[in-house]
C-alpha atoms as a PDB file:
ATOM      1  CA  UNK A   1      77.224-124.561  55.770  1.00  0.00           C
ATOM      2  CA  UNK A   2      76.777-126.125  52.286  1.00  0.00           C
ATOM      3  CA  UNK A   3      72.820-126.090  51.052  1.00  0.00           C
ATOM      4  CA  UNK A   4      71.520-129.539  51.652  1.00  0.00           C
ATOM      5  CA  UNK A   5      71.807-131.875  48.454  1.00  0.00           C
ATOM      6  CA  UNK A   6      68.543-133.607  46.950  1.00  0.00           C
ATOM      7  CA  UNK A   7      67.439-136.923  48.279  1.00  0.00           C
ATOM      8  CA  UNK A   8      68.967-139.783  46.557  1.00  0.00           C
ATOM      9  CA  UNK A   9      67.616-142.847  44.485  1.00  0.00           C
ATOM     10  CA  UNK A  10      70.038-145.091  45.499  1.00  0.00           C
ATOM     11  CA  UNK A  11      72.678-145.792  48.126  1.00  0.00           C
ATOM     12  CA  UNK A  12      75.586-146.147  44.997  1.00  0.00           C
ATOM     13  CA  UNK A  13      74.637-142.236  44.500  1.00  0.00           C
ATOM     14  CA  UNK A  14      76.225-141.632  47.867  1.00  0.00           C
ATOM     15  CA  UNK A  15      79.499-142.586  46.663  1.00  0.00           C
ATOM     16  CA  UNK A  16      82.320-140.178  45.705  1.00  0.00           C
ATOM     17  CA  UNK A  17      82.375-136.118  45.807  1.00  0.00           C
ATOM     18  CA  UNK A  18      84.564-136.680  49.141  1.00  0.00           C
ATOM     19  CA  UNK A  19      86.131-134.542  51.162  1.00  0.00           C
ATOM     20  CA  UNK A  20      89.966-132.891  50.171  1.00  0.00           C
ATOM     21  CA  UNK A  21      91.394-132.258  53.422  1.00  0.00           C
ATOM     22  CA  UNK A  22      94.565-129.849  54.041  1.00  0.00           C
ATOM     23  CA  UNK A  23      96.548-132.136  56.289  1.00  0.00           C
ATOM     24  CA  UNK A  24      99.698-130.219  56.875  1.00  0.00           C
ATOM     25  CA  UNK A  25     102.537-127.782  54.991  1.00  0.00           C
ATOM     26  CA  UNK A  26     105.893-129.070  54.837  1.00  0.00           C
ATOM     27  CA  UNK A  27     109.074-127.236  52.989  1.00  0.00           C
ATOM     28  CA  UNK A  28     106.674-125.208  51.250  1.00  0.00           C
ATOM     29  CA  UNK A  29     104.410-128.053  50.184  1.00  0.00           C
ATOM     30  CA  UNK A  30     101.015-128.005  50.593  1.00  0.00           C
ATOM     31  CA  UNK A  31      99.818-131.735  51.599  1.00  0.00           C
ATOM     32  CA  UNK A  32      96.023-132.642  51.112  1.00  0.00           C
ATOM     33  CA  UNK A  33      94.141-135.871  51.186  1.00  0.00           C
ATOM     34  CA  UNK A  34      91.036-137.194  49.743  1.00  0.00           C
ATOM     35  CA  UNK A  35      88.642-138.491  52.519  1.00  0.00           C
ATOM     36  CA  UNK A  36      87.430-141.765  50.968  1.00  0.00           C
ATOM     37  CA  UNK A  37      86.384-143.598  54.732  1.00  0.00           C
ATOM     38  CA  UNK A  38      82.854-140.761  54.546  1.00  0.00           C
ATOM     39  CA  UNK A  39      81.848-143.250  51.182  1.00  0.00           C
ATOM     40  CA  UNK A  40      79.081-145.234  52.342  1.00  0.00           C
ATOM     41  CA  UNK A  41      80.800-148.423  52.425  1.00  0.00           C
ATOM     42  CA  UNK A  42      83.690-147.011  54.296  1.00  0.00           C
ATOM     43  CA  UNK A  43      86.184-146.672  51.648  1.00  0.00           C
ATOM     44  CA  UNK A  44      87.632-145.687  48.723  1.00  0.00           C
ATOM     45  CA  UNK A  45      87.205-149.397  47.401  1.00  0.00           C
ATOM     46  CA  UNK A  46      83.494-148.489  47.094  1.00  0.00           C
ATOM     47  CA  UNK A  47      84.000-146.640  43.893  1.00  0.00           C
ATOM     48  CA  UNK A  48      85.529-149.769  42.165  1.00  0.00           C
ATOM     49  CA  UNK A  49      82.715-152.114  43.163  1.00  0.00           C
ATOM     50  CA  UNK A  50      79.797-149.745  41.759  1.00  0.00           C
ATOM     51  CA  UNK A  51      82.007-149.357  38.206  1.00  0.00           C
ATOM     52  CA  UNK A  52      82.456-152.999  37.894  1.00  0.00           C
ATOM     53  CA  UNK A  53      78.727-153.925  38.732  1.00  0.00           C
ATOM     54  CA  UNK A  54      77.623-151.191  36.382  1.00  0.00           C
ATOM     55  CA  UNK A  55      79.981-152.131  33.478  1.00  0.00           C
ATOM     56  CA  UNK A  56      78.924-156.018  34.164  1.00  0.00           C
ATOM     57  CA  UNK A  57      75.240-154.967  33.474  1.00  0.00           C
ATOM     58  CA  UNK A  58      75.924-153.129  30.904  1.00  0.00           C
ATOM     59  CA  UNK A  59      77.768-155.860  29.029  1.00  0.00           C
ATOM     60  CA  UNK A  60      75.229-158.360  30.277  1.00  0.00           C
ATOM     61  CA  UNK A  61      78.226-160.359  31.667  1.00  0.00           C
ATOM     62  CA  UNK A  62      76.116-161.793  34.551  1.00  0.00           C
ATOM     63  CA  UNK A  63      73.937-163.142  32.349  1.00  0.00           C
ATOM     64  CA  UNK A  64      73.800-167.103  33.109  1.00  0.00           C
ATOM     65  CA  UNK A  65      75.872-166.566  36.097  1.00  0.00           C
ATOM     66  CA  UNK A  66      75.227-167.560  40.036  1.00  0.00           C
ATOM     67  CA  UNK A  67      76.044-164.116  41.163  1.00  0.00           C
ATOM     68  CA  UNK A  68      79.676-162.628  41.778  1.00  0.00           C
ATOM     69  CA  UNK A  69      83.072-163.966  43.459  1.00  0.00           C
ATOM     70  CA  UNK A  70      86.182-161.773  43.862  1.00  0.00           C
ATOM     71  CA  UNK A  71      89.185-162.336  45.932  1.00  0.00           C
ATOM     72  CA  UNK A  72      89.881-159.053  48.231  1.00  0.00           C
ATOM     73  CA  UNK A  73      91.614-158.222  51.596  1.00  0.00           C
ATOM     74  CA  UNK A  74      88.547-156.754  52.937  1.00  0.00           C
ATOM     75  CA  UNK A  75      87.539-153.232  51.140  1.00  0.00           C
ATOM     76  CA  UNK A  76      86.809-154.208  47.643  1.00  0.00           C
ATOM     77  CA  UNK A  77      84.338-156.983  48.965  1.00  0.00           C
ATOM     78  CA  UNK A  78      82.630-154.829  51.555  1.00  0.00           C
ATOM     79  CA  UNK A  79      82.125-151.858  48.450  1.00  0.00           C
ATOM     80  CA  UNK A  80      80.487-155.188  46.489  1.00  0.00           C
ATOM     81  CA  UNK A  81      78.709-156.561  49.287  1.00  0.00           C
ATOM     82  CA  UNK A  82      76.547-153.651  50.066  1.00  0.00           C
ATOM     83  CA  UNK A  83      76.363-152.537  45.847  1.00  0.00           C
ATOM     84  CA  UNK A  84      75.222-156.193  45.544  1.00  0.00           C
ATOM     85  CA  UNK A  85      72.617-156.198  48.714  1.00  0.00           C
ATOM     86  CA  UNK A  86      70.970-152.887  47.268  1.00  0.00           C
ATOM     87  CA  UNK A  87      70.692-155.337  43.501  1.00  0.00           C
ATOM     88  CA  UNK A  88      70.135-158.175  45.045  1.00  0.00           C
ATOM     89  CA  UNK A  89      72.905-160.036  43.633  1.00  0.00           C
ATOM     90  CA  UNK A  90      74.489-163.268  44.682  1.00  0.00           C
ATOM     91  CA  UNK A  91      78.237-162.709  46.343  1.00  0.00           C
ATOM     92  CA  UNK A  92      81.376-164.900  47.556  1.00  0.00           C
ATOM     93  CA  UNK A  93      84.016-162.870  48.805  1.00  0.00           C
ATOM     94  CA  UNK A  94      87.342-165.019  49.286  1.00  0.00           C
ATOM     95  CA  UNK A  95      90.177-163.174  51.360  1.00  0.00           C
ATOM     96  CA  UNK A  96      92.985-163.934  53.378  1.00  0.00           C
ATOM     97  CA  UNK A  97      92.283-165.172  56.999  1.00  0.00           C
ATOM     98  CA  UNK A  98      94.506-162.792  58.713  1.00  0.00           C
ATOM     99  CA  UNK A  99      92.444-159.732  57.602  1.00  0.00           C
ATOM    100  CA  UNK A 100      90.437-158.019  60.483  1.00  0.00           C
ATOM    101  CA  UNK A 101      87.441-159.117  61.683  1.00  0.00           C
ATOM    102  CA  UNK A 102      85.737-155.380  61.178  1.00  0.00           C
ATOM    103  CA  UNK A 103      86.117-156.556  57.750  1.00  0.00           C
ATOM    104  CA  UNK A 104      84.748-160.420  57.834  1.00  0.00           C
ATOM    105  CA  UNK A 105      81.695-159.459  59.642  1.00  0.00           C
ATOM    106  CA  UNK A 106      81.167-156.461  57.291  1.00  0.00           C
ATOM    107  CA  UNK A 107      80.436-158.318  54.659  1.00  0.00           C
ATOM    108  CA  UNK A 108      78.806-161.016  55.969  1.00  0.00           C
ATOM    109  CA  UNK A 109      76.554-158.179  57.680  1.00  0.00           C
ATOM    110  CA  UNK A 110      75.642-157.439  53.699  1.00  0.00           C
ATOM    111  CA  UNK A 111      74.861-160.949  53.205  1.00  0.00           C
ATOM    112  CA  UNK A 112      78.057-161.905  50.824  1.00  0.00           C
ATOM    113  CA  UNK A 113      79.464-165.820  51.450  1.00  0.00           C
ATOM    114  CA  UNK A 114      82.749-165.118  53.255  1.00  0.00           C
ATOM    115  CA  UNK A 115      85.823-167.701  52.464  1.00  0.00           C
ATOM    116  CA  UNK A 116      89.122-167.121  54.319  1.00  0.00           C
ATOM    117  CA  UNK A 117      92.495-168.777  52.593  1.00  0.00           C
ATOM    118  CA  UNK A 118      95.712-169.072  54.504  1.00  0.00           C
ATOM    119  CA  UNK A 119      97.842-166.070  55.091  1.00  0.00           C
ATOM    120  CA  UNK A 120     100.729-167.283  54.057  1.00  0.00           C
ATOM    121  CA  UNK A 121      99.371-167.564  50.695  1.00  0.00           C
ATOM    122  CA  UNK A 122      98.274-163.896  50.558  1.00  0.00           C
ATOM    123  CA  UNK A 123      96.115-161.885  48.150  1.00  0.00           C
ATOM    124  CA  UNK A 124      97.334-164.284  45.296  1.00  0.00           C
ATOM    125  CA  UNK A 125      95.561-167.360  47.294  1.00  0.00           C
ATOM    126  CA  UNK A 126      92.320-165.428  47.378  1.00  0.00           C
ATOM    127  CA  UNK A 127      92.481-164.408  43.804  1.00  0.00           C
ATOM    128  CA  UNK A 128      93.230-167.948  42.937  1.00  0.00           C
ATOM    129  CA  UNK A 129      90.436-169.452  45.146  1.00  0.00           C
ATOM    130  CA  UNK A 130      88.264-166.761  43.410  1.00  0.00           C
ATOM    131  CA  UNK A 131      89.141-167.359  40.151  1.00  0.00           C
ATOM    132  CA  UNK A 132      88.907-171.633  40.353  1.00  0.00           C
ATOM    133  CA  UNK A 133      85.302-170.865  42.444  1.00  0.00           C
ATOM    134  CA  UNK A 134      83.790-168.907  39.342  1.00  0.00           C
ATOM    135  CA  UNK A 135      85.170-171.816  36.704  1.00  0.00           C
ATOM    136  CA  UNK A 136      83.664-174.538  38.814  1.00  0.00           C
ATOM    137  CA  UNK A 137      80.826-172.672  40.201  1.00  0.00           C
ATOM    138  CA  UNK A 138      79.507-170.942  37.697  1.00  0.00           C
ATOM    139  CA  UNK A 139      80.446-167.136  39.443  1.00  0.00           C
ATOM    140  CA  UNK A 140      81.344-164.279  37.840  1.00  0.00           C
ATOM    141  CA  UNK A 141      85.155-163.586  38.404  1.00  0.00           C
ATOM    142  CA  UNK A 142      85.163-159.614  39.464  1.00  0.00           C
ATOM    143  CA  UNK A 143      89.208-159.902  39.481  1.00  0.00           C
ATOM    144  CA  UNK A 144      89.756-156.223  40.535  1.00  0.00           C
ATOM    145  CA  UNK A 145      93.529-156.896  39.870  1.00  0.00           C
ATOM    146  CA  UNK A 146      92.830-157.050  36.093  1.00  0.00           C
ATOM    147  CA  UNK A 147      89.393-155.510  35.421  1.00  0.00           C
ATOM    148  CA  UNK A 148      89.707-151.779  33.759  1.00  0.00           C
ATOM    149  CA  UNK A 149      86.927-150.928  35.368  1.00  0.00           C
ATOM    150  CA  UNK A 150      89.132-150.562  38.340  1.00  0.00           C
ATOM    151  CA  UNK A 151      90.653-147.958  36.791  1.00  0.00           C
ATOM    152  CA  UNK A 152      87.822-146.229  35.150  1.00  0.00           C
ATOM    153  CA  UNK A 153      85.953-145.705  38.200  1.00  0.00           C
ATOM    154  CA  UNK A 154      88.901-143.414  39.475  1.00  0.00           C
ATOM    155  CA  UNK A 155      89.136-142.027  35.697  1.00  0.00           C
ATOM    156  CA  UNK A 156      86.102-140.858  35.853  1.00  0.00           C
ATOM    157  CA  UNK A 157      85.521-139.652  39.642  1.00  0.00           C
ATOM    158  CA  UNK A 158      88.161-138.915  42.310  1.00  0.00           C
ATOM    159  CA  UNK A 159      90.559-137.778  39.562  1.00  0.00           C
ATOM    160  CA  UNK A 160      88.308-134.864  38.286  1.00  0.00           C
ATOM    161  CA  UNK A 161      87.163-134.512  42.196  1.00  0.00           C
ATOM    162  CA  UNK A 162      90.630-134.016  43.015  1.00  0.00           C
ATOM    163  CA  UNK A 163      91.555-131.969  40.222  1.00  0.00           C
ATOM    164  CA  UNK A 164      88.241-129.583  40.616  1.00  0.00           C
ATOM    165  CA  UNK A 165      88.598-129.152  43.868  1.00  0.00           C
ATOM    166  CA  UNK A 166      92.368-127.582  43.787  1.00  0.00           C
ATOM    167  CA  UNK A 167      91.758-125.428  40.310  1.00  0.00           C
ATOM    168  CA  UNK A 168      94.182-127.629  38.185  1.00  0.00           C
ATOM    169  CA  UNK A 169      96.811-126.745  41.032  1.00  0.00           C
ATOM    170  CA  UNK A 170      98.488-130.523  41.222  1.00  0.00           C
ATOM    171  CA  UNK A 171     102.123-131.181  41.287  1.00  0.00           C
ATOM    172  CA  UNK A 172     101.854-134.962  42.562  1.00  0.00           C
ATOM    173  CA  UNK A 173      99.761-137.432  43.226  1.00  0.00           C
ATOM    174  CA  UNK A 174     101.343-140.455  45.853  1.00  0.00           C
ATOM    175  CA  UNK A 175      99.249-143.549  46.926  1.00  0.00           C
ATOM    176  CA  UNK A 176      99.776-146.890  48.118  1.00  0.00           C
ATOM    177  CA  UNK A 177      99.499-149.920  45.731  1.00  0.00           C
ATOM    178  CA  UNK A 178      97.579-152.659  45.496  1.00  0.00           C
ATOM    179  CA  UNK A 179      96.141-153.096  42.313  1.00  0.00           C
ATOM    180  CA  UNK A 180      97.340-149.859  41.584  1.00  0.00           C
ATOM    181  CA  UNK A 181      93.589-148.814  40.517  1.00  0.00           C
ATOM    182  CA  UNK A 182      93.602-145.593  42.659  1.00  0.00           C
ATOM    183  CA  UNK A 183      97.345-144.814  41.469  1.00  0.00           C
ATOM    184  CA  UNK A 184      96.517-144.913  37.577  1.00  0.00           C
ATOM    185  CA  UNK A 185      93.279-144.169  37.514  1.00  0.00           C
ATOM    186  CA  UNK A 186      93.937-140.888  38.866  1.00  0.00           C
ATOM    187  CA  UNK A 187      97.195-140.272  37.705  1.00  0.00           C
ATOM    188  CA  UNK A 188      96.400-140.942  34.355  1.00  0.00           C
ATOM    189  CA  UNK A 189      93.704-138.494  34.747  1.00  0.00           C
ATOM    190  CA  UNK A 190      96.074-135.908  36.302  1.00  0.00           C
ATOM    191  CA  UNK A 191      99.242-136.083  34.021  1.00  0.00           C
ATOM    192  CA  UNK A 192      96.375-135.905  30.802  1.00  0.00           C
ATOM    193  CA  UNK A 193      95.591-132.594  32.113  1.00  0.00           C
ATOM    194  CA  UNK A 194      99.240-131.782  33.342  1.00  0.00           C
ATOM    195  CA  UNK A 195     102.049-133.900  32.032  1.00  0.00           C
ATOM    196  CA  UNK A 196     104.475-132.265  34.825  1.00  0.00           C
ATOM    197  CA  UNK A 197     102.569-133.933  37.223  1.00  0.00           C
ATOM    198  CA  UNK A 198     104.473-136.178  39.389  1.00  0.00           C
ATOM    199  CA  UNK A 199     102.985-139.751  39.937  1.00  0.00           C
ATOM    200  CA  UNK A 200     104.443-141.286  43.152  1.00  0.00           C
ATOM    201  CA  UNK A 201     104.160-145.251  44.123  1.00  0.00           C
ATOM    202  CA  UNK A 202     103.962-146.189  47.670  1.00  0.00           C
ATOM    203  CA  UNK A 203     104.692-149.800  49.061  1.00  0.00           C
ATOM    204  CA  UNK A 204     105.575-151.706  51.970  1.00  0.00           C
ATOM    205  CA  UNK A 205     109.647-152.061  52.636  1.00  0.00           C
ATOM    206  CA  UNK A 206     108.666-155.150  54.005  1.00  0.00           C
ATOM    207  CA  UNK A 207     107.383-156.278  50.533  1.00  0.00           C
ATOM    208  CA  UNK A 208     109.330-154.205  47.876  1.00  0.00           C
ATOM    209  CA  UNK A 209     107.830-156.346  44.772  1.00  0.00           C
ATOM    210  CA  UNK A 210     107.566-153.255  42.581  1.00  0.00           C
ATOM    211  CA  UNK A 211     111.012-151.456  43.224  1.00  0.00           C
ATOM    212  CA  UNK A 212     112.812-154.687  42.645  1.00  0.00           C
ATOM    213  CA  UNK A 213     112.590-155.934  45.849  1.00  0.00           C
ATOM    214  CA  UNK A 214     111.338-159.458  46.637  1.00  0.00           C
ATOM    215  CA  UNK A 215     107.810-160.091  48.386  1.00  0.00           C
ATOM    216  CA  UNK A 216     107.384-160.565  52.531  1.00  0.00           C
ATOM    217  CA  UNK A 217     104.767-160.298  55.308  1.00  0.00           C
ATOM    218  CA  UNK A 218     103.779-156.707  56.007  1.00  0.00           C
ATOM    219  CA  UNK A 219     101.230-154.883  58.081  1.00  0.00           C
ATOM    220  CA  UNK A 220      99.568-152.484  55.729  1.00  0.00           C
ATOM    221  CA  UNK A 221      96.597-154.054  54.632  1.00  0.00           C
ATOM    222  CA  UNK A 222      95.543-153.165  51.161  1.00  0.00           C
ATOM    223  CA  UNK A 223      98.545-152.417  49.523  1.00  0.00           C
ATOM    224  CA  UNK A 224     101.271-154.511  48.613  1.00  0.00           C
ATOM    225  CA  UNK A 225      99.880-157.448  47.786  1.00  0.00           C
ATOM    226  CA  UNK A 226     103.056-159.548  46.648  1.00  0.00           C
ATOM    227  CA  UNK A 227     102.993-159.620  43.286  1.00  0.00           C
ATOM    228  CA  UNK A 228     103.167-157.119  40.953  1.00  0.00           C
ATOM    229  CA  UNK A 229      99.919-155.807  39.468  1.00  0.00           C
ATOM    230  CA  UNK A 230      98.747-156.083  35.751  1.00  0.00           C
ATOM    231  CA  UNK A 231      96.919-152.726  36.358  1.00  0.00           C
ATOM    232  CA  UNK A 232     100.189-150.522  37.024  1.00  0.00           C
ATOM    233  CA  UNK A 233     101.995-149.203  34.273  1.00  0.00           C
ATOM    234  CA  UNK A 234     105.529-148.292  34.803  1.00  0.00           C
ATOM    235  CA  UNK A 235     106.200-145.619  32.299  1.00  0.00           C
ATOM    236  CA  UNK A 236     103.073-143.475  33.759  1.00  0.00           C
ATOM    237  CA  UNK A 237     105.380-143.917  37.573  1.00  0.00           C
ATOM    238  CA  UNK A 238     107.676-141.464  38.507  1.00  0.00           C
ATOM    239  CA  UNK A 239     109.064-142.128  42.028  1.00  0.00           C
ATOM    240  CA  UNK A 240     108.793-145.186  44.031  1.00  0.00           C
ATOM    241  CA  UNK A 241     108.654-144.939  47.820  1.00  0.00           C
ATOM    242  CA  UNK A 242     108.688-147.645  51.285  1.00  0.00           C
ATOM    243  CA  UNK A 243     106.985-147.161  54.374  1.00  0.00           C
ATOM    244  CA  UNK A 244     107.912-149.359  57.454  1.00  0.00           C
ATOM    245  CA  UNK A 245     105.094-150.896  58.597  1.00  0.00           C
ATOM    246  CA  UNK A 246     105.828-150.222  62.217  1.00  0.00           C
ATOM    247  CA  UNK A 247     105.889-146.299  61.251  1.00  0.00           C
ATOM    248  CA  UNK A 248     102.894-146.493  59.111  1.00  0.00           C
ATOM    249  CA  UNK A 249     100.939-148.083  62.654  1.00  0.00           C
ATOM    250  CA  UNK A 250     102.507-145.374  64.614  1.00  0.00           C
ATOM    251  CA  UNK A 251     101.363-142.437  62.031  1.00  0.00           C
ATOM    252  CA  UNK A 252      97.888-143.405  62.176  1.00  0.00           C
ATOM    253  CA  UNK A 253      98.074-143.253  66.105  1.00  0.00           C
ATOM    254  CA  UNK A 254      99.061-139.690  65.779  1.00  0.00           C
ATOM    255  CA  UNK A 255      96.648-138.971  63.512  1.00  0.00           C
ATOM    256  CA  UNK A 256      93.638-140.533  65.898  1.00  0.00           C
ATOM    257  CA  UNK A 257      95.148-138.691  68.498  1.00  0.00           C
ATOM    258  CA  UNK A 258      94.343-134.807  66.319  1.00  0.00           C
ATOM    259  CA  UNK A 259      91.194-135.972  65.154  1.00  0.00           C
ATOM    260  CA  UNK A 260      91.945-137.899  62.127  1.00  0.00           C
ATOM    261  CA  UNK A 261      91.325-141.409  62.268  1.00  0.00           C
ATOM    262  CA  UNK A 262      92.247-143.407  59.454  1.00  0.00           C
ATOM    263  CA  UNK A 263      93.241-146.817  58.286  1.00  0.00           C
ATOM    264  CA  UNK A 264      96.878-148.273  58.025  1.00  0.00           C
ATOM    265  CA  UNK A 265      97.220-147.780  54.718  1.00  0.00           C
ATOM    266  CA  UNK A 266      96.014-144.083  54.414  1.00  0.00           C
ATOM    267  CA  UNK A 267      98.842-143.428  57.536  1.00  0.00           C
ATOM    268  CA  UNK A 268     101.267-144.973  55.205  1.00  0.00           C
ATOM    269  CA  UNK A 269     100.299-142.848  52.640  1.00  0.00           C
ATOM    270  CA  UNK A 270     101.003-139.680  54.622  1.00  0.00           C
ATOM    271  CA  UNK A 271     104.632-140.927  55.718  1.00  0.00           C
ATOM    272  CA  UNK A 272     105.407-141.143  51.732  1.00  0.00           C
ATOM    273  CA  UNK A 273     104.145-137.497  51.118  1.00  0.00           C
ATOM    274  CA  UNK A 274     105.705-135.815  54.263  1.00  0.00           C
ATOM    275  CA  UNK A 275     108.832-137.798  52.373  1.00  0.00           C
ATOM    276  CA  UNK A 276     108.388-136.868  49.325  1.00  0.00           C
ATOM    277  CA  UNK A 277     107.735-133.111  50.286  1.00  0.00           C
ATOM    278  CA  UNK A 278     110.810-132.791  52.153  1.00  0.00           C
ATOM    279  CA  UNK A 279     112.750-134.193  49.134  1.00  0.00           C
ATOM    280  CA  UNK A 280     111.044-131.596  46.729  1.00  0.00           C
ATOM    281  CA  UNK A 281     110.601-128.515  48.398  1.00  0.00           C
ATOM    282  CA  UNK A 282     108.100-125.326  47.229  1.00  0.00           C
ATOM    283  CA  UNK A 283     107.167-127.952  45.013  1.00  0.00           C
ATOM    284  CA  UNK A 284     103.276-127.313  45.350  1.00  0.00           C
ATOM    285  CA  UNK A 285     100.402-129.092  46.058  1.00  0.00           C
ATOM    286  CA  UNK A 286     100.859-132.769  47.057  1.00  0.00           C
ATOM    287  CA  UNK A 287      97.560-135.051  46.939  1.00  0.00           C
ATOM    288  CA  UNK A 288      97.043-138.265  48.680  1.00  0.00           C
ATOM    289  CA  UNK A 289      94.032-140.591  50.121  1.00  0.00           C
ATOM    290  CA  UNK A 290      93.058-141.840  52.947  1.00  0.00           C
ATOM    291  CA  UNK A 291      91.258-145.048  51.449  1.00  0.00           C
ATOM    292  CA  UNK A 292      89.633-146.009  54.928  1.00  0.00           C
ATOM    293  CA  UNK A 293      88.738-144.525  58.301  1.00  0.00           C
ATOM    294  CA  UNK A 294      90.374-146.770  61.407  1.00  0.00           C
ATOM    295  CA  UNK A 295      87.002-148.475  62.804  1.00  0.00           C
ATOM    296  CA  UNK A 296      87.972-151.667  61.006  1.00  0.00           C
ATOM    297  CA  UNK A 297      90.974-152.517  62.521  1.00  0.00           C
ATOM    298  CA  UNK A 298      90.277-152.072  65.978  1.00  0.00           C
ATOM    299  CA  UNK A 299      90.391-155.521  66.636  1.00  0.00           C
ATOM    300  CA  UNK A 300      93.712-155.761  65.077  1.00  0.00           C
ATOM    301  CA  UNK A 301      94.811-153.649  68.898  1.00  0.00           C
ATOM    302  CA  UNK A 302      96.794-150.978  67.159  1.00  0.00           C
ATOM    303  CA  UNK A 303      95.269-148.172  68.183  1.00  0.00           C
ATOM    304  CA  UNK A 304      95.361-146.180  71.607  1.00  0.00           C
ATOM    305  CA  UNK A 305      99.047-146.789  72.295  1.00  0.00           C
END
């Protein structure tokens, strides 16, 4: 057992350091994945939220403002509604209605403003919403889908984590994309130390947008958000890979069922690397993330079938 660690000054000092987790060895692959659902807001988002609330006191950008507004499909805003709580700072959180209700009621449990938009309309209705509410409102616009921060905060953490904790020992990195934060934040990271370093871009095949194909309805929450992000850069991508959402539902019922319960979009994850290992065998070490444990989308009844 590890020596306890010192008491903390803050709950944003509980974030990060998470688990890397051997999941399974396929065609001589080694496939881990970063634990992100033991952060204390659940997820991996919660790195993202403390970097952009740090870097907009720093800069003094809320200065004058009402507090903060971002549009999110659930992780992003509960990692800012419990960073703002502990500051005491004003938040709206705007997100599409069909996200779970784990998610709506986590936030509002922090004390954020919670405004749904219609489905249809996606992530680029709630970043829209978002975006109008801080012009007319007076907000602060977080816009994860743009802000570098997004970026940094894997930069400077889970990259380095990941990196550490495997002695330099990376051949890819794979992870679902939203607003591809996660994805270049730590690949960047990784291919700076290793150029040889595969970088591996997961999406829905039910929404395609950044292999060419056009945008749909899918059932992966938190990655493909049907447009394609400002964040990812193309060059720094390698492979691009689609995950049924059907399979990526059924994965993360065997995974519950061997002790491993994780969201949607961390099952998804694992179908592209047991893919992408079989494709590249004795390849090495393949690192992905589970961005979120299950608990949040138990209402959504996928689970226990």
């Amino acid at each position: 057992m590890d020596k306890p660690k010192k008491p903390l000054s803050s709950i944003a000092e509980a974030i990060g350091n998470t688990p890397l987790l051997l999941v399974e060895e396929i065609a001589g692959n080694k496939i881990y994945a970063k634990l992100e659902g033991q952060n204390p807001g659940g997820s991996i988002k919660d790195r993202v939220a403390a970097q952009m609330v740090e870097d907009f006191e720093d800069s003094n950008a809320l200065k004058g403002k009402k507090g903060i507004v971002e549009g999110t499909s659930g992780n992003t805003g509960i990692g800012l509604a419990f960073i703002c709580a502990a500051k005491q700072i004003p938040l709206v959180i705007v997100m599409p209605e069909n996200m779970s209700k784990e998610r709506q009621d986590l936030m509002k449990a922090y004390g954020a403003s919670l405004i749904l938009t219609p489905a249809k309309e996606g992530m680029d209705g709630a970043e829209k919403k978002a975006a109008a509410l801080a012009k007319t409102e007076g907000y602060l616009f977080a816009n994860q889908f743009e802000n570098k921060s997004n970026v940094k905060a894997h930069y400077k953490t889970t990259g380095p984590e990941i990196y550490e904790a495997l002695n330099g020992h990376v051949s890819a990195f794979l992870a679902g994309v939203g607003t591809a934060g996660t994805l270049m934040g730590i690949g960047t990271y990784l291919k700076e130390k290793d150029p040889k370093v595969q970088l591996v871009a997961i999406e829905p095949d039910e929404s395609p947008v950044l292999d060419g194909g056009k945008p749909g309805p899918h059932k992966i929450q938190g990655i493909g958000a049907n447009f394609y992000p400002p964040l990812l850069k193309a060059d720094l991508v390698n492979t691009y890979l689609r995950v049924k959402s059907d399979e990526a539902v059924a994965k993360a019922n065997v995974l519950a069922k061997i002790g491993i319960f994780v969201g949607i979009s961390g099952a998804a994850n694992l179908l592209g690397a047991e893919a992408y290992a079989k494709s590249h065998p004795n390849l090495g070490n393949l690192v992905t993330v589970f961005p979120d444990g299950g608990i949040k989308y138990m209402s959504l009844g996928i689970y226990g079938k």
